[in-house]
C-alpha atoms as a PDB file:
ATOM      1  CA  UNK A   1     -25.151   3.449  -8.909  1.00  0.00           C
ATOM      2  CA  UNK A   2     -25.355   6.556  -7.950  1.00  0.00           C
ATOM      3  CA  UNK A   3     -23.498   8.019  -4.604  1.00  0.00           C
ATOM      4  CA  UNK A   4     -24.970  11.561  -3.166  1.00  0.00           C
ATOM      5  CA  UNK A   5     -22.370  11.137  -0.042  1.00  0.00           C
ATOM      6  CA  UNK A   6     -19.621  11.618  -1.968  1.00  0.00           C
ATOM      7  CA  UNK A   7     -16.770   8.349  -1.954  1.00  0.00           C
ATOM      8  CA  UNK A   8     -13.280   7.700  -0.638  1.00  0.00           C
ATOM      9  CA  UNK A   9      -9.838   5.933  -1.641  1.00  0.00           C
ATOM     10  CA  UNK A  10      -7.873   4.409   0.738  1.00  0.00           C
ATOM     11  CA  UNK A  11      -5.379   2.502   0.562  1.00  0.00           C
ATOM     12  CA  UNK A  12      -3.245   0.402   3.546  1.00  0.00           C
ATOM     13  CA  UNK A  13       0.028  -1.232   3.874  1.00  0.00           C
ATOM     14  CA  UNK A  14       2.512  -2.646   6.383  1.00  0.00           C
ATOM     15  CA  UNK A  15       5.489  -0.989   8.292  1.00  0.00           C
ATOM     16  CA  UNK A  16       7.675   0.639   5.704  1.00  0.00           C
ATOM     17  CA  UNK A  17      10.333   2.883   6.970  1.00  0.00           C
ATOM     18  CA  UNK A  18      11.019   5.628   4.012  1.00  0.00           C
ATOM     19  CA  UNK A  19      12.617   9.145   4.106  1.00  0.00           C
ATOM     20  CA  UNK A  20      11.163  12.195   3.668  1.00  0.00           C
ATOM     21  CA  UNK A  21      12.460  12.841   0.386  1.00  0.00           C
ATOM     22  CA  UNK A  22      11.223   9.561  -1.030  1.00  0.00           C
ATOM     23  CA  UNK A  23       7.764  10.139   1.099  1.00  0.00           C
ATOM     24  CA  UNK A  24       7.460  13.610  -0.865  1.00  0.00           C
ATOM     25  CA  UNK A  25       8.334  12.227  -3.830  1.00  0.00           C
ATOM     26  CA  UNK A  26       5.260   9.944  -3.676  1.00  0.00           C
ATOM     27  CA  UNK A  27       3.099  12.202  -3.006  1.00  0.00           C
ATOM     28  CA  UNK A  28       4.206  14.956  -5.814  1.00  0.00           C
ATOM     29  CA  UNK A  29       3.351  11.641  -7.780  1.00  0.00           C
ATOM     30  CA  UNK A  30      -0.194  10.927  -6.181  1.00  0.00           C
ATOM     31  CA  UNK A  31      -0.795  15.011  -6.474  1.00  0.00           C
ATOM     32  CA  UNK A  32       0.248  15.376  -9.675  1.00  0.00           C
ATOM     33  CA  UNK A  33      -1.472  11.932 -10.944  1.00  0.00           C
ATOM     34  CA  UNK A  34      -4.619  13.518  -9.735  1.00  0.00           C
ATOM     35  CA  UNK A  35      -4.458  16.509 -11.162  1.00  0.00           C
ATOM     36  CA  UNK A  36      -5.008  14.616 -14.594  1.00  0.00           C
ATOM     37  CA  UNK A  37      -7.693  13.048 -13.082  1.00  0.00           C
ATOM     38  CA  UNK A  38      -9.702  16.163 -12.353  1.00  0.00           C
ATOM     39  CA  UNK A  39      -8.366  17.800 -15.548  1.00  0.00           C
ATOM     40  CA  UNK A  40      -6.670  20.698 -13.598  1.00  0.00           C
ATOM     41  CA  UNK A  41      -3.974  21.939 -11.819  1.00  0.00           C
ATOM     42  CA  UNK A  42      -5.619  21.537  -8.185  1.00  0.00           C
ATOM     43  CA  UNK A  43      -4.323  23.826  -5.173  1.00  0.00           C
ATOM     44  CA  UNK A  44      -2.601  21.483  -2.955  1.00  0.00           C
ATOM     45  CA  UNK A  45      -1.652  22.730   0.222  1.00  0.00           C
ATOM     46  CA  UNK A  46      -0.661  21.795   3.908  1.00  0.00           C
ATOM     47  CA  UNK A  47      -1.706  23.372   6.892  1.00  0.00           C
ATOM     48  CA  UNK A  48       1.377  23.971   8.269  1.00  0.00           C
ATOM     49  CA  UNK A  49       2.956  25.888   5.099  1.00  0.00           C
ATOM     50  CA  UNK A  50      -0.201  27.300   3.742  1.00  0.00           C
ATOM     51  CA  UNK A  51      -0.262  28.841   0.111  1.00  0.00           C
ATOM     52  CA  UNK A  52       2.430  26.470  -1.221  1.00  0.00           C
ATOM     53  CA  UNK A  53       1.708  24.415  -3.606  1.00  0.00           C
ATOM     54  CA  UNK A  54       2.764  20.631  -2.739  1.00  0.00           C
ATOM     55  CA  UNK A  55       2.961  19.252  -6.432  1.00  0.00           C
ATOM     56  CA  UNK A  56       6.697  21.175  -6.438  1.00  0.00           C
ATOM     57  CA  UNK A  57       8.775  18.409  -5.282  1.00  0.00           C
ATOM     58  CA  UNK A  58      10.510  21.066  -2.903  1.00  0.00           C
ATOM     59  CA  UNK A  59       7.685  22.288  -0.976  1.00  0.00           C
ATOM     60  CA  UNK A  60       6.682  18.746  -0.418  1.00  0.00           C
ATOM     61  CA  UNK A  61      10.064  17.814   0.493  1.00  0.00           C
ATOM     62  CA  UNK A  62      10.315  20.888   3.511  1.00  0.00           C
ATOM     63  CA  UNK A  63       6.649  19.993   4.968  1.00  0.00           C
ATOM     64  CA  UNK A  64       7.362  16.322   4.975  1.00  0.00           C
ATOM     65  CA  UNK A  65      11.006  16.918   6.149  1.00  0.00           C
ATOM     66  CA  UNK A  66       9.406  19.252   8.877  1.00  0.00           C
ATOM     67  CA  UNK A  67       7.072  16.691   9.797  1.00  0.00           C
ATOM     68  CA  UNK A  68       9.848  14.007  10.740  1.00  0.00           C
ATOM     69  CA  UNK A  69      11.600  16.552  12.963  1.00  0.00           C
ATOM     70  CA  UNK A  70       8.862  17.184  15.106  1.00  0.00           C
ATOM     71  CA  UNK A  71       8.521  13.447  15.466  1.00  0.00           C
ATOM     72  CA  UNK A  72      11.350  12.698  17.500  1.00  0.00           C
ATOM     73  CA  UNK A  73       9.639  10.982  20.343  1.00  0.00           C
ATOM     74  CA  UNK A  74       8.210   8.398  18.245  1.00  0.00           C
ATOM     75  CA  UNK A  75       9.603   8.285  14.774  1.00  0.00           C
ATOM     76  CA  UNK A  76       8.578   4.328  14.362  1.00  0.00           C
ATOM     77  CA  UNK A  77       4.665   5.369  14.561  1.00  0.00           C
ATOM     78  CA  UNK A  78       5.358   7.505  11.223  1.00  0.00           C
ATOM     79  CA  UNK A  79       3.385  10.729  10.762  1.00  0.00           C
ATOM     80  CA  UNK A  80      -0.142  12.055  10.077  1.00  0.00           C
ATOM     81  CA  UNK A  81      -0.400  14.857   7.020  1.00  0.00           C
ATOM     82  CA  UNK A  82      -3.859  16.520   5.814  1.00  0.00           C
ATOM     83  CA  UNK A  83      -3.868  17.966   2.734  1.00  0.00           C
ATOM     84  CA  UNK A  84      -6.974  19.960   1.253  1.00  0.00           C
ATOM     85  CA  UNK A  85      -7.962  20.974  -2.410  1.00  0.00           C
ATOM     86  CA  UNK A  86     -10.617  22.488  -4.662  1.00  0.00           C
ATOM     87  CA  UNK A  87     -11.468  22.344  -8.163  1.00  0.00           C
ATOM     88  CA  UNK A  88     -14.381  22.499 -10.404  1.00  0.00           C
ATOM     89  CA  UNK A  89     -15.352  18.924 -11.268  1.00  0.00           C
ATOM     90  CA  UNK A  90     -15.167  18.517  -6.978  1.00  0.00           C
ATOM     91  CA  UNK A  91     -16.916  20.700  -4.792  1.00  0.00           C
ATOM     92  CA  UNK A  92     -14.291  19.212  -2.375  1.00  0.00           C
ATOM     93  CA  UNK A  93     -11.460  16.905  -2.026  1.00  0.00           C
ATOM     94  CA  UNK A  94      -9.137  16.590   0.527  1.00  0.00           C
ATOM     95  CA  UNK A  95      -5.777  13.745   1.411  1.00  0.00           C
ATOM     96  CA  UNK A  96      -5.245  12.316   5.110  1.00  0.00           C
ATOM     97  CA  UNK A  97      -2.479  10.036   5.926  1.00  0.00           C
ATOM     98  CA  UNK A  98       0.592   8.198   8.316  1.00  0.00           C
ATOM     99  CA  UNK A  99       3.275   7.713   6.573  1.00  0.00           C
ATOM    100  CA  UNK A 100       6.639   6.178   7.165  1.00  0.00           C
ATOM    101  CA  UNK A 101       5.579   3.656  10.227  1.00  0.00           C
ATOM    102  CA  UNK A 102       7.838   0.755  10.907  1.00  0.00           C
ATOM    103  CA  UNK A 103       6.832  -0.266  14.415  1.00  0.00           C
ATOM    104  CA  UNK A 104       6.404  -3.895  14.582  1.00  0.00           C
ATOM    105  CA  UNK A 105       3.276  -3.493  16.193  1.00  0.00           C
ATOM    106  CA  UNK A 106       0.371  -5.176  14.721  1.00  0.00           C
ATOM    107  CA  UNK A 107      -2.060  -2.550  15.541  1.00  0.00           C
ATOM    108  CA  UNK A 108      -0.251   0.283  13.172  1.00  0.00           C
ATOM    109  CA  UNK A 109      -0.341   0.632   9.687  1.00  0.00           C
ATOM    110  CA  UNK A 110       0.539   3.239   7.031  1.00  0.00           C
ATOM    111  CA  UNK A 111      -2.476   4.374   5.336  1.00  0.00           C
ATOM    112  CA  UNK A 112      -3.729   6.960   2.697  1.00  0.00           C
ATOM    113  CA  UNK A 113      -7.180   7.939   2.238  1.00  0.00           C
ATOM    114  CA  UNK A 114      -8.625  10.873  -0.453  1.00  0.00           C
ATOM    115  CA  UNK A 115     -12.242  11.624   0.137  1.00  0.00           C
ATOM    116  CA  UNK A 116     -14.001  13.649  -2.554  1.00  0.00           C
ATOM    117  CA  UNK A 117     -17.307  14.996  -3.561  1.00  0.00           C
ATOM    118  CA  UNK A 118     -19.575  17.028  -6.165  1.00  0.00           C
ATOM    119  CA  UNK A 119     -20.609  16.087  -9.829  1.00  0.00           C
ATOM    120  CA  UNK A 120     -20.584  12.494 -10.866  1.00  0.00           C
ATOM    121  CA  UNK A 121     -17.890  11.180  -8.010  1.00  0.00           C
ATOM    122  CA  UNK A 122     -17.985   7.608  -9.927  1.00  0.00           C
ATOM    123  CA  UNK A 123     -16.147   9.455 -13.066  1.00  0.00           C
ATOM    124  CA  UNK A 124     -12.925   9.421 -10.963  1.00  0.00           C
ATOM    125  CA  UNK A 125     -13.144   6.546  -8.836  1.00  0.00           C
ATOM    126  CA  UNK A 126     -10.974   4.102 -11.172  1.00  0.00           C
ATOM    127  CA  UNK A 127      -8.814   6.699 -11.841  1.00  0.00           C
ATOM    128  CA  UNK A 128      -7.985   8.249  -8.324  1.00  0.00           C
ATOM    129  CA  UNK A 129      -7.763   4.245  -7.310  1.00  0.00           C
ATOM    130  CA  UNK A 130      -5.390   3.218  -9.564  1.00  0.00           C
ATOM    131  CA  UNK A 131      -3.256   6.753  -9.065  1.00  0.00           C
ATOM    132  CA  UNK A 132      -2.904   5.617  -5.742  1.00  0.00           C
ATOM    133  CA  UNK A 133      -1.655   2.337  -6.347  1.00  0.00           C
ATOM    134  CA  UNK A 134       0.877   3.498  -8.618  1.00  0.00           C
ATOM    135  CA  UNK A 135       2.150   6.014  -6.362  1.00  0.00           C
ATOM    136  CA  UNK A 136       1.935   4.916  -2.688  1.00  0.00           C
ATOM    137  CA  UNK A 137       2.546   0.558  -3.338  1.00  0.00           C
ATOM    138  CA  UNK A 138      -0.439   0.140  -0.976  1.00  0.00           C
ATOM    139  CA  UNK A 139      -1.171  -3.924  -0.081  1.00  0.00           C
ATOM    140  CA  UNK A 140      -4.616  -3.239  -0.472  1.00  0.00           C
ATOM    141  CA  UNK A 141      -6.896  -0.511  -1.312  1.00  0.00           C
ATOM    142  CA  UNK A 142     -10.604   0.697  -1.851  1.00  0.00           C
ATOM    143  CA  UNK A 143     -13.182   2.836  -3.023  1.00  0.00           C
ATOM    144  CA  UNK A 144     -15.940   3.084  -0.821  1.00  0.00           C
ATOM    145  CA  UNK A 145     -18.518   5.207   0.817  1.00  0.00           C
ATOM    146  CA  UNK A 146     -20.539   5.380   4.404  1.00  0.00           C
ATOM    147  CA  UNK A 147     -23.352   3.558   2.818  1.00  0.00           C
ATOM    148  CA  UNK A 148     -20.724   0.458   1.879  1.00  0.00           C
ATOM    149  CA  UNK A 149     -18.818   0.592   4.874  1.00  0.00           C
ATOM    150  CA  UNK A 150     -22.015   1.115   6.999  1.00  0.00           C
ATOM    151  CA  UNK A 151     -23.724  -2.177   5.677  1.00  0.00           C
ATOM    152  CA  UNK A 152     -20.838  -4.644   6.107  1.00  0.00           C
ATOM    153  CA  UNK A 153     -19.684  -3.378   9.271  1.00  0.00           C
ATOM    154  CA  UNK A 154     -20.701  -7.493  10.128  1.00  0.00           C
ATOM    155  CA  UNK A 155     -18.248  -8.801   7.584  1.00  0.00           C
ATOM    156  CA  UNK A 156     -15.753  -6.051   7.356  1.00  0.00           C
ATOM    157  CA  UNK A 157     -15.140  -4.760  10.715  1.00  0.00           C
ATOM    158  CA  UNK A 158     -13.317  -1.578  11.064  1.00  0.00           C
ATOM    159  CA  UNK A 159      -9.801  -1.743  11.791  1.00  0.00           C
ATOM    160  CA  UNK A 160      -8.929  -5.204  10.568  1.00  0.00           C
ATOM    161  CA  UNK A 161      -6.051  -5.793   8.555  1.00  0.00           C
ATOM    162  CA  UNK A 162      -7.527  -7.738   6.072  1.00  0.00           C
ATOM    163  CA  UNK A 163      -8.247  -6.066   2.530  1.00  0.00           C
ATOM    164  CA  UNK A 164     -11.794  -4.690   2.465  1.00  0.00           C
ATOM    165  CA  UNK A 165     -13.768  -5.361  -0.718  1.00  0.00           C
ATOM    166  CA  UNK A 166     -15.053  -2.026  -1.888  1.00  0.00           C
ATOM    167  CA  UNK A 167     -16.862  -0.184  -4.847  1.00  0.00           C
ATOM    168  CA  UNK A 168     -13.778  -0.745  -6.497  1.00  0.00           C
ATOM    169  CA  UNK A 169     -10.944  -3.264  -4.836  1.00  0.00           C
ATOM    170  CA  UNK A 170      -7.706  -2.989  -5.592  1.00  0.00           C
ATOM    171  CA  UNK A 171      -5.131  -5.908  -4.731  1.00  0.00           C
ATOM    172  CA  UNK A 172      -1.396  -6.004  -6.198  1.00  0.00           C
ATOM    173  CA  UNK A 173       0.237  -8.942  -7.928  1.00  0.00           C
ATOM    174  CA  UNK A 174       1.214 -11.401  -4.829  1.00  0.00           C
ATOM    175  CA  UNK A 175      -2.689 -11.052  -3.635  1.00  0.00           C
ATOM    176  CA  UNK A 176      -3.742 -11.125  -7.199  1.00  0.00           C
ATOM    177  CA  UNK A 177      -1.931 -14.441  -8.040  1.00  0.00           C
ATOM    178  CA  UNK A 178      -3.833 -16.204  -5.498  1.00  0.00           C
ATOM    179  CA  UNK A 179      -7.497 -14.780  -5.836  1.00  0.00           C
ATOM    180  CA  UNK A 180     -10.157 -17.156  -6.791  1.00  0.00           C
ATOM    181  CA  UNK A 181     -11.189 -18.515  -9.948  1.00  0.00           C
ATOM    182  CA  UNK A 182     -14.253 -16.604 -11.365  1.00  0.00           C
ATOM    183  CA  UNK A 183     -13.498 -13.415 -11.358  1.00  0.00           C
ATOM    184  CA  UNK A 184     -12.579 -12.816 -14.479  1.00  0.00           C
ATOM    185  CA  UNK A 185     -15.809 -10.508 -15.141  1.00  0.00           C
ATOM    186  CA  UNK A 186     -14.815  -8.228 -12.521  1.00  0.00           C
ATOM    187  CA  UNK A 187     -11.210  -7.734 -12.962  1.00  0.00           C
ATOM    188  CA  UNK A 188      -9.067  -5.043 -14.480  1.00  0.00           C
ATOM    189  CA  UNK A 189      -5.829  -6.116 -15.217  1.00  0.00           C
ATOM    190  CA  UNK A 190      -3.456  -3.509 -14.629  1.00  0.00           C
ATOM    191  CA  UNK A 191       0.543  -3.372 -15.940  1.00  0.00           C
ATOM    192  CA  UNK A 192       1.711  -3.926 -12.700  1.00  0.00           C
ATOM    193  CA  UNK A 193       0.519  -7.079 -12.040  1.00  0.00           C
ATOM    194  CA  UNK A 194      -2.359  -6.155  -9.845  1.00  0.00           C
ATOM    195  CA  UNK A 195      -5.849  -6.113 -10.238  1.00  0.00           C
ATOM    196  CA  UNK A 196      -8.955  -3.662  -9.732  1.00  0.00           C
ATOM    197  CA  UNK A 197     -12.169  -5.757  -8.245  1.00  0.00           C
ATOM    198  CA  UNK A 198     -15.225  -4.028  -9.696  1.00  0.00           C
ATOM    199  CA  UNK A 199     -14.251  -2.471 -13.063  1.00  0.00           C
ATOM    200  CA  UNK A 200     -13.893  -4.714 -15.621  1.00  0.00           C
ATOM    201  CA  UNK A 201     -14.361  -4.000 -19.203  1.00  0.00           C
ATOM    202  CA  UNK A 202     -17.801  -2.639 -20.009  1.00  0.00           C
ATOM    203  CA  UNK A 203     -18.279  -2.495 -15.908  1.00  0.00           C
ATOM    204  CA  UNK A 204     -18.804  -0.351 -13.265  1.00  0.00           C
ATOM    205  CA  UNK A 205     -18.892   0.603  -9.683  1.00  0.00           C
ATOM    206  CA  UNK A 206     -20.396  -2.466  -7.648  1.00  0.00           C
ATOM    207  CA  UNK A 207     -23.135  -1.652  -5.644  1.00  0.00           C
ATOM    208  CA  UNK A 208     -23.335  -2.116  -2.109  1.00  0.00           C
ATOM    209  CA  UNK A 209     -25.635  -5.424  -2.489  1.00  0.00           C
ATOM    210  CA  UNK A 210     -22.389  -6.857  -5.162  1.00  0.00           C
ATOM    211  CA  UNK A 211     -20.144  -5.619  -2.710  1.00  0.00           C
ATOM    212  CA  UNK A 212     -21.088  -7.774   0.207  1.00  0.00           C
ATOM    213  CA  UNK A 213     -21.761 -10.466  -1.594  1.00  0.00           C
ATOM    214  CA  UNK A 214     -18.780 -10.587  -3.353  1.00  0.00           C
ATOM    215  CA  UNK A 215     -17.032  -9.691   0.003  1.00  0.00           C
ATOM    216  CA  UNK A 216     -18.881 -12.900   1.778  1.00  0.00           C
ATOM    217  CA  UNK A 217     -17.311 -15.094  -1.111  1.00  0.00           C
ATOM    218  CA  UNK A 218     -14.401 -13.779  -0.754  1.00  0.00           C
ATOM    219  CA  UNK A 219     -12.990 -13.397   2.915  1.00  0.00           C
ATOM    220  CA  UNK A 220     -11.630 -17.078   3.060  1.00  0.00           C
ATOM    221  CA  UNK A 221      -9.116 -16.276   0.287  1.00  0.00           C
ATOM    222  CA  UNK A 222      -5.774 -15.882   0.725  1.00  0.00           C
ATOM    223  CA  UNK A 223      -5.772 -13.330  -1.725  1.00  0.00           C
ATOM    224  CA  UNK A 224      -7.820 -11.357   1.624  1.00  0.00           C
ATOM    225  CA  UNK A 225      -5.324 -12.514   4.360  1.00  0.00           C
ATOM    226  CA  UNK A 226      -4.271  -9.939   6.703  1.00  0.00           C
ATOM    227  CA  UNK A 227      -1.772  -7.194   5.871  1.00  0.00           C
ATOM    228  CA  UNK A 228       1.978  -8.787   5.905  1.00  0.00           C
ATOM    229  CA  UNK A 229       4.312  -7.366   8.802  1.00  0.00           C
ATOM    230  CA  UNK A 230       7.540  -7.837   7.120  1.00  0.00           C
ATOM    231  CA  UNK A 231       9.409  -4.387   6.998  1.00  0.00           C
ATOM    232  CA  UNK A 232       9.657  -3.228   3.774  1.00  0.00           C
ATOM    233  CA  UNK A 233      12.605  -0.548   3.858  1.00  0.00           C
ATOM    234  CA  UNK A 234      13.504   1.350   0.498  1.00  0.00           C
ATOM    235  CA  UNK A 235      16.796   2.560   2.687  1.00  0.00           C
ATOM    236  CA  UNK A 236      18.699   0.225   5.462  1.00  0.00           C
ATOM    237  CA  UNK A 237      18.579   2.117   8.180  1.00  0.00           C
ATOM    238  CA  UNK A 238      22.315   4.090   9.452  1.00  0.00           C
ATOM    239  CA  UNK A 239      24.770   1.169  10.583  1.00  0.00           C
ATOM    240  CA  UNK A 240      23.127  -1.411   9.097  1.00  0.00           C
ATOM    241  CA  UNK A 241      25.617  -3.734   6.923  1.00  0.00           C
ATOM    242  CA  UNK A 242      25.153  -5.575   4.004  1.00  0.00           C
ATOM    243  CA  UNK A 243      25.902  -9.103   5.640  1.00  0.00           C
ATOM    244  CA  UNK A 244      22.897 -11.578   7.117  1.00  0.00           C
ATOM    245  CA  UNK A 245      22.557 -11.622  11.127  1.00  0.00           C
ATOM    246  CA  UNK A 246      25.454 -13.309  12.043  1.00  0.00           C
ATOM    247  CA  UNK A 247      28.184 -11.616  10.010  1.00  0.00           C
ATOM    248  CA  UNK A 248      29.107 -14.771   8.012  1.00  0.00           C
ATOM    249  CA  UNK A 249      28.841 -13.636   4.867  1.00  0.00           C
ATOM    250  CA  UNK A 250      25.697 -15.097   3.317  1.00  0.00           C
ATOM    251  CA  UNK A 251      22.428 -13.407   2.124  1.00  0.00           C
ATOM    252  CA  UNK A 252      19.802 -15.349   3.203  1.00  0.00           C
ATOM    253  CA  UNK A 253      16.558 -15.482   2.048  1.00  0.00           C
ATOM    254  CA  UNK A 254      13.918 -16.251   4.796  1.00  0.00           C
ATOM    255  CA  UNK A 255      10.884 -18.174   2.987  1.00  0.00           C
ATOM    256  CA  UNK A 256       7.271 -18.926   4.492  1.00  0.00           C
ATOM    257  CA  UNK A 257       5.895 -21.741   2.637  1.00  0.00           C
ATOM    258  CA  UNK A 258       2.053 -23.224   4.074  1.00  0.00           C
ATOM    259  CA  UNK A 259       2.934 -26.356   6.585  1.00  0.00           C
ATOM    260  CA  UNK A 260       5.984 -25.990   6.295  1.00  0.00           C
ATOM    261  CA  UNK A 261       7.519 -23.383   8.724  1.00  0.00           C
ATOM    262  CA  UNK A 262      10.257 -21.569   7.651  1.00  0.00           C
ATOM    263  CA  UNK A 263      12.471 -22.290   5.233  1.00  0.00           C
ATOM    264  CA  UNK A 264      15.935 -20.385   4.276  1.00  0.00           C
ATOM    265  CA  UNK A 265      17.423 -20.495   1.207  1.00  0.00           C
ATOM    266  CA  UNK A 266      21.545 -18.944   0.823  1.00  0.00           C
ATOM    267  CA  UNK A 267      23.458 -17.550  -2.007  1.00  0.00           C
ATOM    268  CA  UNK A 268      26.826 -17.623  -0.265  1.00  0.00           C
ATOM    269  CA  UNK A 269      28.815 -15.047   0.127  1.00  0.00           C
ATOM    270  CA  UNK A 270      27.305 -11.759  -1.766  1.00  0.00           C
ATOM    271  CA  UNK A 271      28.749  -8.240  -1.320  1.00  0.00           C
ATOM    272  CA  UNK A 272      26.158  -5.622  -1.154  1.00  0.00           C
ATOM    273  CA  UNK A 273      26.611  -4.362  -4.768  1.00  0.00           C
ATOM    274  CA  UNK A 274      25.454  -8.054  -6.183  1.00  0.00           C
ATOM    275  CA  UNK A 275      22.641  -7.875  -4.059  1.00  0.00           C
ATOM    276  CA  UNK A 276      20.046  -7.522  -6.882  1.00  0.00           C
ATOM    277  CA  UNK A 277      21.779 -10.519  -8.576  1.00  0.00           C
ATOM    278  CA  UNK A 278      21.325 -12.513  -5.962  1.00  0.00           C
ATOM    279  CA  UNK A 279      17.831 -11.646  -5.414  1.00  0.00           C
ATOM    280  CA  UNK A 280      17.504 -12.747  -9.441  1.00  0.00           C
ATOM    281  CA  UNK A 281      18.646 -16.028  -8.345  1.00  0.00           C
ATOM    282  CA  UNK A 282      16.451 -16.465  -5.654  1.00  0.00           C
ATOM    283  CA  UNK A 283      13.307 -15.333  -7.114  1.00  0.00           C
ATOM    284  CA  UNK A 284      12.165 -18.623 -10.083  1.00  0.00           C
ATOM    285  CA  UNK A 285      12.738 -20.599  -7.151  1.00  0.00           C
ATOM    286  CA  UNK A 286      10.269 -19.262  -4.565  1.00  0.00           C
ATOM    287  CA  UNK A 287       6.705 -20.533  -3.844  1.00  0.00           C
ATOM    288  CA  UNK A 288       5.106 -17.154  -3.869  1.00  0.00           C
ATOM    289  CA  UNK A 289       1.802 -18.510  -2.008  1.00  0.00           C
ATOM    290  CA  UNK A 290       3.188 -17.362   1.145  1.00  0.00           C
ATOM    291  CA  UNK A 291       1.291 -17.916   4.848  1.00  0.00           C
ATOM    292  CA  UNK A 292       1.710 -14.064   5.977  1.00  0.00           C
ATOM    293  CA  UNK A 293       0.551 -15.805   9.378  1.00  0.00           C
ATOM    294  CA  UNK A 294       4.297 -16.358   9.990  1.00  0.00           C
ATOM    295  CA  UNK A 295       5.623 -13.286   8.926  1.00  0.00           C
ATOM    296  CA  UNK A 296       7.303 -12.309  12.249  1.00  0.00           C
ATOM    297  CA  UNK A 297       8.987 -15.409  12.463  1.00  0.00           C
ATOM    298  CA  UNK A 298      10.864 -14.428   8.931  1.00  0.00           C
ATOM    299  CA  UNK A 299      11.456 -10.826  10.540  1.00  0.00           C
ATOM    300  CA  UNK A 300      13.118 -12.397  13.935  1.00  0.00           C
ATOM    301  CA  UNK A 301      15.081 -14.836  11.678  1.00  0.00           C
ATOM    302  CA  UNK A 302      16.443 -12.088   9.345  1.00  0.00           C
ATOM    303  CA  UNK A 303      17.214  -9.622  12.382  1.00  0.00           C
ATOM    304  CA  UNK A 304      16.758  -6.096  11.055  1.00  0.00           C
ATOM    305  CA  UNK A 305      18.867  -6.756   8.271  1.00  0.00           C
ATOM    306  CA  UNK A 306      17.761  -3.766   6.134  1.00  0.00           C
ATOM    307  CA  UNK A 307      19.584  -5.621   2.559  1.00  0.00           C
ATOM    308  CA  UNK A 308      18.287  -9.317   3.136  1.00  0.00           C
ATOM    309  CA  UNK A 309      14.891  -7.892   4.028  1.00  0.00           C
ATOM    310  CA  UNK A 310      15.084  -6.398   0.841  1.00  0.00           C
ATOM    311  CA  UNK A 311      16.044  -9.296  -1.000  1.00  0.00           C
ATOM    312  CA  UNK A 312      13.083 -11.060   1.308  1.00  0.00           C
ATOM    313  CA  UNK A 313      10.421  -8.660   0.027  1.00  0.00           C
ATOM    314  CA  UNK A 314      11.486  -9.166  -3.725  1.00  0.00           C
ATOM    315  CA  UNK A 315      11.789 -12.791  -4.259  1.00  0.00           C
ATOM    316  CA  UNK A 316       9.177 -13.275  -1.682  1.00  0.00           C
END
């Protein structure tokens, strides 16, 4: 398959409330991961500190930090960074994303996309997929083109929160685990648990007629079921304590378990240093086929409880 219009990552997830620092710190990962990909130190640089390279965890730390500040009338919508680039192997190549977004409404998501073109744009499609994976935890993400996203406008509407089956698909473990059997042809396993739709062993790109087939068959799954809302924070936010809503005491673990509504699980009482240990105790005991349909239930029942949502998001 070759693709003349050049192709694009992207890659989408839920609210997720992050720093700056730990924001930059992703993407000095994502920049520097792809600068292996193209075999070169590429010239990463934003347009509001121009001539600085990003990949030095500093620089990316002041125009991310900068970026936050000016945000003050809606810091919960995250914020929007482009980031361009030029190289030899690409003619062009160039990042867009939000970042940081933790408004509970359904209509925003954090995204990343990296659109590139020039010689032989399949070459780094796995690659630049699986880079972003790694560095940005995305719950779903893609390779595509116009072409793709042009023909299956029908079955993959624009803007819908469900994962989009590209060129190349990728899906991380808790999707993975419940994907159909079949597949096996078309899957890269990767370390993490996840899987890459289109690129297994001795495989390639899929081409748009695979990819909307394969897309048809596959929009039923649970494994495609809309982005989860749950709020995924790597920090509790300032004043929030290590005790469930309530102040008694007890973690609790909210679970949302197909027919059955929501269950809760409790560890008694846990200081926030055992956290972790609890959240080992939870986790063999979890049905990890979760209906993501409830999700906001879970969030209401936890309150914003930045250290049970954490123990929420691991076991769950």
């Amino acid at each position: 398959m070759i693709v003349d219009e050049g192709l694009t990552a992207r890659g989408f997830w839920g609210p997720r409330q992050e720093s700056p620092d730990l924001i930059a710190d992703r993407l000095v990962a994502f920049l520097t991961g792809l600068d292996g990909v193209v075999g070169e130190s590429l010239p990463w640089s934003s347009h509001s500190l121009p001539g600085t390279l990003l990949t030095e965890p500093t620089n990316a730390r002041q125009v991310l930090s900068e970026a936050f500040r000016e945000n003050t009338d809606a810091p919960h919508l995250g914020v929007s960074q482009a980031y361009d680039a030029g190289g030899t192997r690409v003619s062009q190549i160039s990042i867009t994303m939000i970042v940081g977004g933790y408004s509970d409404n359904p209509r925003i998501k954090n995204g990343v996309v990296v659109r590139w073109y020039g010689a032989d744009p399949e070459a780094l499609a796995g690659p630049i997929l699986r880079r972003l994976a790694s560095a940005w935890d995305p719950d779903w993400a893609q390779v595509t083109s116009t072409s793709l996203m042009s023909a299956l406008a029908d079955v993959q509407p624009v803007g819908k929160r469900n994962p989009h089956v590209g060129h190349l698909t990728y899906l991380p473990q808790e999707r993975a685990q419940v994907l159909p059997d079949g597949l096996e042809g078309h899957l890269l396993r990767l370390e993490s648990g996840g899987v890459v739709i289109g690129s297994g062993e001795g495989g390639g790109l899929l081409s748009v007629e695979e990819a909307g087939e394969l897309a048809r068959s596959l929009k039923p799954s649970e494994a495609f079921a809309a982005t989860r809302p749950l709020v995924a924070r790597s920090e509790p936010p300032a004043g929030c304590g290590g005790q469930a809503s309530g102040g008694d005491g007890v973690v609790r673990a909210v679970l949302i378990k197909p027919g059955d509504g929501i269950a809760t699980l409790e560890t008694g009482d846990v200081d926030p240093p055992g956290l972790d240990a609890a959240a080992d105790a939870l986790r063999p005991i979890v049905d990890r086929t979760l209906d993501w349909t409830r999700a906001l239930e879970a969030q209401t029942e936890l309150g914003r409880n930045a250290h049970v949502g954490k123990i929420v998001l691991e076991v769950g």
